[in-house]
PDB file of N, CA and C in Angstrom:
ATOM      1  N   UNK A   1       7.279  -7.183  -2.929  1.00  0.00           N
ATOM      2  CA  UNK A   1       5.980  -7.429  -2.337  1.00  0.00           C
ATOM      3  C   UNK A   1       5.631  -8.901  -2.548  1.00  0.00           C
ATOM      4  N   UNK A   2       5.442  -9.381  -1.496  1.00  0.00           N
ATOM      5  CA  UNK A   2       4.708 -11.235  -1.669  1.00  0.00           C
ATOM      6  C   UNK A   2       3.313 -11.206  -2.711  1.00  0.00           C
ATOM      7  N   UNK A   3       3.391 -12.025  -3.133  1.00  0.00           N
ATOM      8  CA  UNK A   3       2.423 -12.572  -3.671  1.00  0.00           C
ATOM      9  C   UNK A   3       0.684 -12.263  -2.846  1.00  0.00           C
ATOM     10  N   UNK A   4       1.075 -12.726  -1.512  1.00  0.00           N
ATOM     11  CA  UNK A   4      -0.226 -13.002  -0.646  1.00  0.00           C
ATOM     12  C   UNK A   4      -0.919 -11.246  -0.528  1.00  0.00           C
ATOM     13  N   UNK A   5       0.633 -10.623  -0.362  1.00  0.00           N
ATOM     14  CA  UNK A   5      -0.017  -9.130  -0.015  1.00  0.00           C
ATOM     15  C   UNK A   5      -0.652  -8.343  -1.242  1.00  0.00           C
ATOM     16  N   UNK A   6       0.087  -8.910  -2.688  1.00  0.00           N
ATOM     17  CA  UNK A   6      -0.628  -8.177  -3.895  1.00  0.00           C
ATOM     18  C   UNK A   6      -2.133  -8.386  -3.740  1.00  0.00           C
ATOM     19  N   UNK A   7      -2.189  -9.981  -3.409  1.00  0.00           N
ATOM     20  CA  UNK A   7      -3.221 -10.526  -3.814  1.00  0.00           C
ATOM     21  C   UNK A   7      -4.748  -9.798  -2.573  1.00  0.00           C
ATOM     22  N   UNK A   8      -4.040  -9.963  -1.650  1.00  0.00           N
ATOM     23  CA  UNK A   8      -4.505  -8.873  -0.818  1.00  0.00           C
ATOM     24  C   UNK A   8      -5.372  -7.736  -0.994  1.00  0.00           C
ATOM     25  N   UNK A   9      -4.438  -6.822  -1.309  1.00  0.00           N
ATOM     26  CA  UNK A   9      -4.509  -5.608  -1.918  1.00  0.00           C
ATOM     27  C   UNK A   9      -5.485  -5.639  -3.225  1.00  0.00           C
ATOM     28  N   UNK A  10      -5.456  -6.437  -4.169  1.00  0.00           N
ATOM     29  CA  UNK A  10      -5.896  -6.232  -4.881  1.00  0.00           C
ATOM     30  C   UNK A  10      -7.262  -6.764  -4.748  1.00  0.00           C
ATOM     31  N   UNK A  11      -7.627  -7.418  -3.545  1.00  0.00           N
ATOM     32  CA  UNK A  11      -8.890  -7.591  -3.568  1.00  0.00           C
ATOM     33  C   UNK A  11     -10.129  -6.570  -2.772  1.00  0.00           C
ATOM     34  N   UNK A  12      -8.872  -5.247  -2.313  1.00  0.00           N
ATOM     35  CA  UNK A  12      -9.539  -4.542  -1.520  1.00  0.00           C
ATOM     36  C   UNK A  12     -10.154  -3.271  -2.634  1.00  0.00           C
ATOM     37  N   UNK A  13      -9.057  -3.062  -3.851  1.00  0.00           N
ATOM     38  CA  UNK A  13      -9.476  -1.807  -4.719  1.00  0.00           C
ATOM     39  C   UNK A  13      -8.629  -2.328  -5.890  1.00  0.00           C
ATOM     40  N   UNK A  14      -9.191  -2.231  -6.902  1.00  0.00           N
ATOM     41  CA  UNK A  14      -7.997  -2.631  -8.190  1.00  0.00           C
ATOM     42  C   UNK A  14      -6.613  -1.339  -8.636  1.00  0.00           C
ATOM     43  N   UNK A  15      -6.198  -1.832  -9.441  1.00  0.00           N
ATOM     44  CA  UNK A  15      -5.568  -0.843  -9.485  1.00  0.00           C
ATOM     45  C   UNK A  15      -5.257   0.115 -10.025  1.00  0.00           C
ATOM     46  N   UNK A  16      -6.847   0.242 -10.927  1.00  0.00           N
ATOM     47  CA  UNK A  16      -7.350   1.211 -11.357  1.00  0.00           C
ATOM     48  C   UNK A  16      -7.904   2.106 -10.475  1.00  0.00           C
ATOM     49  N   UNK A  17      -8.375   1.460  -9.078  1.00  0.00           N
ATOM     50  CA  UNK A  17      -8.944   2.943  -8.324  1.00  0.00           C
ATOM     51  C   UNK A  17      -8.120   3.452  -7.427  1.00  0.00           C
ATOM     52  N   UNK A  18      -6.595   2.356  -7.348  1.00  0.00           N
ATOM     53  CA  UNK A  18      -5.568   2.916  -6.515  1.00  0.00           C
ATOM     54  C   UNK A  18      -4.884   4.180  -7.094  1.00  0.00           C
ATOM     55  N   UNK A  19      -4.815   3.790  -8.408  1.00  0.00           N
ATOM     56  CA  UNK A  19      -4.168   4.840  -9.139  1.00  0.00           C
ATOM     57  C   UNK A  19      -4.941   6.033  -9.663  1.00  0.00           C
ATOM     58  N   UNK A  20      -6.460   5.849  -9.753  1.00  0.00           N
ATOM     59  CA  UNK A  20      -7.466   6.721  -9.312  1.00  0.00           C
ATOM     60  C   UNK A  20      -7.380   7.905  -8.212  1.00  0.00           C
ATOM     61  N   UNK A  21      -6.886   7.224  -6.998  1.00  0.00           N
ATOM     62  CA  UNK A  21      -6.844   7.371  -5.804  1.00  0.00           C
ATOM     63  C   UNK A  21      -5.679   8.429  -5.238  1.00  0.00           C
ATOM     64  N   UNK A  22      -4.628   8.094  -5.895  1.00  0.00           N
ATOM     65  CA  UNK A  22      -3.305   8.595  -5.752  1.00  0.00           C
ATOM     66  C   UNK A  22      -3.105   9.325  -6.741  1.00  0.00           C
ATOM     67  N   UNK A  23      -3.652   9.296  -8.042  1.00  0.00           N
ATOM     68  CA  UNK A  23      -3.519  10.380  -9.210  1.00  0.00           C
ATOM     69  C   UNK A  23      -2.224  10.192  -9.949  1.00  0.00           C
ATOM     70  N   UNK A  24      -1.908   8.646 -10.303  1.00  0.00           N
ATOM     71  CA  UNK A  24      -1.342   8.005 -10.982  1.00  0.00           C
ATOM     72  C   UNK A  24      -1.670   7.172 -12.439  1.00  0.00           C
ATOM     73  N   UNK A  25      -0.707   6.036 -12.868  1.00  0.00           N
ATOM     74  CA  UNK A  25      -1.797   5.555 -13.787  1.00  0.00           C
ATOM     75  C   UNK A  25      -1.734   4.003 -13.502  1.00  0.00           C
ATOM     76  N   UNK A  26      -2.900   3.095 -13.667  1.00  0.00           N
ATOM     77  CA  UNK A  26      -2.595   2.435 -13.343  1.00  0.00           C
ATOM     78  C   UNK A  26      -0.995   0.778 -13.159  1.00  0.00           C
ATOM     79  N   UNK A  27      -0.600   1.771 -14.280  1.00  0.00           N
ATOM     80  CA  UNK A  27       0.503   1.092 -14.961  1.00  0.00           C
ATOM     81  C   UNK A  27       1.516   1.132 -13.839  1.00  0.00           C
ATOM     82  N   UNK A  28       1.699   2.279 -13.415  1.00  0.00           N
ATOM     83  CA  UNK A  28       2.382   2.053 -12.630  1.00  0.00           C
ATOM     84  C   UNK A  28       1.944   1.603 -10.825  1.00  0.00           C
ATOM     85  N   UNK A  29       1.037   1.352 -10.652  1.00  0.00           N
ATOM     86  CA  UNK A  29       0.323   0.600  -9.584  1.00  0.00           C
ATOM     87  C   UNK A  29       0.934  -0.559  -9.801  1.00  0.00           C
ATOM     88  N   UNK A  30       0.781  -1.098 -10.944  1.00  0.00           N
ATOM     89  CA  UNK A  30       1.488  -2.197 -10.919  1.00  0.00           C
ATOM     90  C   UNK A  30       3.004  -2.850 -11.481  1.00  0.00           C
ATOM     91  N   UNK A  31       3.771  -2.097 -11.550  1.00  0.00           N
ATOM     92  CA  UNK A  31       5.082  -2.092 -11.061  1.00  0.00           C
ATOM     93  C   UNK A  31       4.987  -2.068  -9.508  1.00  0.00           C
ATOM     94  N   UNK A  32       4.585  -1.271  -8.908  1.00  0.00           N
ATOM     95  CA  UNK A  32       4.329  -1.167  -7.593  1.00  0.00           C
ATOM     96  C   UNK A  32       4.292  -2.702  -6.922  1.00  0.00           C
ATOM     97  N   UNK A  33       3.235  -3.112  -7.172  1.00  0.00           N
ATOM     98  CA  UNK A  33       2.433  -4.448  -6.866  1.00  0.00           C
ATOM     99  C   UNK A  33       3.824  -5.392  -7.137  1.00  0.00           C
ATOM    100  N   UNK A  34       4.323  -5.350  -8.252  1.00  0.00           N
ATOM    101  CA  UNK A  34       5.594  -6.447  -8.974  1.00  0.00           C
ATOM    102  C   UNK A  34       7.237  -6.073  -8.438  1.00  0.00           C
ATOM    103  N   UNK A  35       6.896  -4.893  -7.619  1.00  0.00           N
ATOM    104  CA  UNK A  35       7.768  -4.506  -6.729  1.00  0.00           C
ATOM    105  C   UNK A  35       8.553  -3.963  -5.315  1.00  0.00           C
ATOM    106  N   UNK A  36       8.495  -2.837  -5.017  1.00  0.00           N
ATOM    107  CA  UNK A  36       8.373  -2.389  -4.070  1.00  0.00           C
ATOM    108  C   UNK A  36       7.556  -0.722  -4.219  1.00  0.00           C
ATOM    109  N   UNK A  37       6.735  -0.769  -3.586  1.00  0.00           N
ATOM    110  CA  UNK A  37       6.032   0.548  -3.436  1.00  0.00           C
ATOM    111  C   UNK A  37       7.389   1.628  -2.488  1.00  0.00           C
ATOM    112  N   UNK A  38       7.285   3.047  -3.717  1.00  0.00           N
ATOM    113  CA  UNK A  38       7.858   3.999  -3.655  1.00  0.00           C
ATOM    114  C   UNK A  38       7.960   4.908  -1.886  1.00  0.00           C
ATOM    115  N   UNK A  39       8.857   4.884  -0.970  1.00  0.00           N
ATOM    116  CA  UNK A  39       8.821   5.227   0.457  1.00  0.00           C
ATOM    117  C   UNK A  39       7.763   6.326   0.295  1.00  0.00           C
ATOM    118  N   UNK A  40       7.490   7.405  -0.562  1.00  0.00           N
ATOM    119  CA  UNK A  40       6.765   8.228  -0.726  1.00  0.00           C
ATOM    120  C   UNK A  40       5.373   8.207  -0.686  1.00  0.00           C
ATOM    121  N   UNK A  41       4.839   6.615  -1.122  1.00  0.00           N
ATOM    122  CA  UNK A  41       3.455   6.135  -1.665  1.00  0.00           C
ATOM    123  C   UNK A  41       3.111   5.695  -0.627  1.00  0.00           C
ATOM    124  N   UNK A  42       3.588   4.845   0.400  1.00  0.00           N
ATOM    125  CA  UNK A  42       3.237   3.873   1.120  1.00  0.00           C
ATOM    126  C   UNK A  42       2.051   4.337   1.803  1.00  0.00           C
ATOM    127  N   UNK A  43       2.429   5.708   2.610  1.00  0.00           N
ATOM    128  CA  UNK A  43       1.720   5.881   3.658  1.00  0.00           C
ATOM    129  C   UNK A  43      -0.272   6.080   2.795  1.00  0.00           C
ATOM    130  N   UNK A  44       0.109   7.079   1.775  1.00  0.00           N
ATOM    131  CA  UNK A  44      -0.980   7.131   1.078  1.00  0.00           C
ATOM    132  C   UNK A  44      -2.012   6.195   0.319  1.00  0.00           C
ATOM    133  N   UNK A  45      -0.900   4.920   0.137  1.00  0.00           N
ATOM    134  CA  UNK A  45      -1.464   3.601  -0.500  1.00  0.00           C
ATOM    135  C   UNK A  45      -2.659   3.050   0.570  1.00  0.00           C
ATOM    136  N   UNK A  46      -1.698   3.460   1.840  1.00  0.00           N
ATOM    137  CA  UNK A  46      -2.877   2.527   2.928  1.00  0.00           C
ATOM    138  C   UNK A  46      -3.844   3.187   3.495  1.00  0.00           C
ATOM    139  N   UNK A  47      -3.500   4.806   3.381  1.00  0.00           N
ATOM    140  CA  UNK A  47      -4.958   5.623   3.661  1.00  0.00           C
ATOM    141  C   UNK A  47      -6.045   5.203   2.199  1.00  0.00           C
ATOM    142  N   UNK A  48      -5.714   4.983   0.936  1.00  0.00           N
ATOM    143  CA  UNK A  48      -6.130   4.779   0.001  1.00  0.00           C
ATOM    144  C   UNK A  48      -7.287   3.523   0.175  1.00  0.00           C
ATOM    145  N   UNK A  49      -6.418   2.395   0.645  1.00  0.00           N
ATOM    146  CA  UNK A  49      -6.860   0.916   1.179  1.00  0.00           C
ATOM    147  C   UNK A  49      -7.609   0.890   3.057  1.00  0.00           C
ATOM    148  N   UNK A  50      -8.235   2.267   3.221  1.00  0.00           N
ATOM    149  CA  UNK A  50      -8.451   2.429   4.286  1.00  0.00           C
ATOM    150  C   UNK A  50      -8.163   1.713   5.481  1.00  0.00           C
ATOM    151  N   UNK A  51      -6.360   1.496   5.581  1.00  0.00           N
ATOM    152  CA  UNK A  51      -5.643   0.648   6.608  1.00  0.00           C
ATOM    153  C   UNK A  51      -5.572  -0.436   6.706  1.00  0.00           C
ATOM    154  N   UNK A  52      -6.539  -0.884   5.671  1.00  0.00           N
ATOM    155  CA  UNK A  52      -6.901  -2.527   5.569  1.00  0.00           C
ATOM    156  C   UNK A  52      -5.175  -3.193   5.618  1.00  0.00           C
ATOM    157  N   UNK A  53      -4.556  -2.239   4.696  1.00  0.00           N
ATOM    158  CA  UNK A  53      -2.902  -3.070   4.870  1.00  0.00           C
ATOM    159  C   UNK A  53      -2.235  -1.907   6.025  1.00  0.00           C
ATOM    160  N   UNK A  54      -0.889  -2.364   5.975  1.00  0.00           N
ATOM    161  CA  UNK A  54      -0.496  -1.712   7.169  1.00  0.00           C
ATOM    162  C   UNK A  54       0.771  -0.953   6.276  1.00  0.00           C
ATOM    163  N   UNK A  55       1.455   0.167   6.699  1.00  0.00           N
ATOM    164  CA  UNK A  55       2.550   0.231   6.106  1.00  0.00           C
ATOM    165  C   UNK A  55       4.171  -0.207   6.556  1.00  0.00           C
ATOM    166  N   UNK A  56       3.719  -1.296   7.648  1.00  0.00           N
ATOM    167  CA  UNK A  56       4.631  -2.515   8.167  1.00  0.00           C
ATOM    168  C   UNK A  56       4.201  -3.590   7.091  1.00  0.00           C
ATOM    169  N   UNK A  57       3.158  -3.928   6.649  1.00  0.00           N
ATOM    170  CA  UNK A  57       2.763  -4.839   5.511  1.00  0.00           C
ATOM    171  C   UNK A  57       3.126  -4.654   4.015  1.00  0.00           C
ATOM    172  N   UNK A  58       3.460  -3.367   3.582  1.00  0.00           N
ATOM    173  CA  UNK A  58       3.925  -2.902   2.290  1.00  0.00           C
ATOM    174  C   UNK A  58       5.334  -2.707   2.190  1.00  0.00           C
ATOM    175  N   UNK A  59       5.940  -2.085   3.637  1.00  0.00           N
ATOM    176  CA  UNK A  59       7.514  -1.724   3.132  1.00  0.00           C
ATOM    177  C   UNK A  59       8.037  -1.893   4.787  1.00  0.00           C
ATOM    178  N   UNK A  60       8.405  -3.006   4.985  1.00  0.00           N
ATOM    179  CA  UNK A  60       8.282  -3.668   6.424  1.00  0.00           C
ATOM    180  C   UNK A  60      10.069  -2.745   6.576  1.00  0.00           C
ATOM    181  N   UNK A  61      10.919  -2.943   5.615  1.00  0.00           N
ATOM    182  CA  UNK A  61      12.260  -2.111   5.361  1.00  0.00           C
ATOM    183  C   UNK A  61      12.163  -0.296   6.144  1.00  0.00           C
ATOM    184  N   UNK A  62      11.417  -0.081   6.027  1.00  0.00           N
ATOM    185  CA  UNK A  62      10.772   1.322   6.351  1.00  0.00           C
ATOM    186  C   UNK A  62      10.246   1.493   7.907  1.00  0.00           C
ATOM    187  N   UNK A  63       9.104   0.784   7.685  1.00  0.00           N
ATOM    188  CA  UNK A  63       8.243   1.077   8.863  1.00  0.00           C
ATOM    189  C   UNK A  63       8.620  -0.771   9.602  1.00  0.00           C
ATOM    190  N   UNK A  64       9.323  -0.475  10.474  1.00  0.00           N
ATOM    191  CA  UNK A  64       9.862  -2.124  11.385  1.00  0.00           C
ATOM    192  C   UNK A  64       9.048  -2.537  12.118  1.00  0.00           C
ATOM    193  N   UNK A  65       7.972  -1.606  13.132  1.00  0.00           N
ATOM    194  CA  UNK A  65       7.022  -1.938  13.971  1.00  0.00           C
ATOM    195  C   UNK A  65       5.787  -2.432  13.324  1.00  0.00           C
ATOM    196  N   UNK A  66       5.239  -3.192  13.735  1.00  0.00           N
ATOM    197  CA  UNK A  66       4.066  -3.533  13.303  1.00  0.00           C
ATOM    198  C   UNK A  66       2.872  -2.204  12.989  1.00  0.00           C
ATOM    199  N   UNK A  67       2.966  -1.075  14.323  1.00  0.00           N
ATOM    200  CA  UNK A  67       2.247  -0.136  14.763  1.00  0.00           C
ATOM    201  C   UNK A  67       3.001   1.229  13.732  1.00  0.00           C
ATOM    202  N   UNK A  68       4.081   1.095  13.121  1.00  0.00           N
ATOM    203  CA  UNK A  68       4.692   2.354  12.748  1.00  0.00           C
ATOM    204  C   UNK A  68       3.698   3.437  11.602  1.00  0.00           C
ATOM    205  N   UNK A  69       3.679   3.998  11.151  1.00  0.00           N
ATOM    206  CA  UNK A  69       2.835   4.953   9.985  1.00  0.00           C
ATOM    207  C   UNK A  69       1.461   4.956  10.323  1.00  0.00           C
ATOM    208  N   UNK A  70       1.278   3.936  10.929  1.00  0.00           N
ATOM    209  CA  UNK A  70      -0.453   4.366  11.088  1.00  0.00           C
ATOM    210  C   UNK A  70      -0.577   5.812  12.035  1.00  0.00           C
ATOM    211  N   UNK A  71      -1.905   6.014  11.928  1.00  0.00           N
ATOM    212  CA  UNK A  71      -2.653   7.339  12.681  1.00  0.00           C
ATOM    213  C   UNK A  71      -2.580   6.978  13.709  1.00  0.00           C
ATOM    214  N   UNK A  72      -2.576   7.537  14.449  1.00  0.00           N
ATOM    215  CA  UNK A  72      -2.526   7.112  16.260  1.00  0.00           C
ATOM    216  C   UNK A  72      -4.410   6.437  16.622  1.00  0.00           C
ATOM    217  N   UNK A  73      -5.202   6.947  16.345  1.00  0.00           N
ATOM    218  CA  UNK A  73      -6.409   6.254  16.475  1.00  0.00           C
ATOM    219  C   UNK A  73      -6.411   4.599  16.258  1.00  0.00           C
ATOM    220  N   UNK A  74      -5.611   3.977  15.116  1.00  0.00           N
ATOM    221  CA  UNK A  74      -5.296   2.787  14.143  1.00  0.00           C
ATOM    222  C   UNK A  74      -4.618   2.209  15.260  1.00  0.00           C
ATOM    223  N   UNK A  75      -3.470   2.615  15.638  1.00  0.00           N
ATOM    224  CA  UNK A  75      -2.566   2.186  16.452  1.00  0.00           C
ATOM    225  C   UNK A  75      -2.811   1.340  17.609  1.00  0.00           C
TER     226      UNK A  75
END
C-alpha cells in the first residue's frame, strides 16, 4: 500500500474504528496499512470507508478496473 493511500485512509477512520468495524484488532489494521490488505478484507474495508477508497485503490492486483468491487449504484 503507498504511503498516499494509508495516509488517505487513515484520515477517513483510524484504525481503531476500522478494526472496530470489521471485528478485528487494531494491530492488525495496521499490518494491513504496512502491507497489503487480505483479498478477503478489501471489499469490506471500503464498505467500512464508505467507498471513499476504491477496491482498485487498495488491491489494484485483484480488482484491475477502476469500476471493479464496487456496488453497481457506485459504479
Amino acid at each position: 500500500m503507498t504511503p498516499e493511500l494509508k495516509n488517505q485512509i487513515c484520515t477517513l477512520k483510524s484504525q481503531t474504528e476500522i478494526a472496530v468495524a470489521l471485528g478485528t484488532k487494531p494491530q492488525t489494521v495496521s499490518l494491513w496499512l504496512s502491507g497489503k490488505v487480505p483479498a478477503n478484507r478489501v471489499i469490506p474495508l471500503c464498505q467500512a470507508l464508505n467507498w471513499s477508497v476504491t477496491p482498485h485503490e487498495v488491491r489494484e492486483d485483484i480488482y484491475p478496473n477502476p469500476t471493479d468491487g464496487l456496488p453497481s449504484q457506485e459504479a
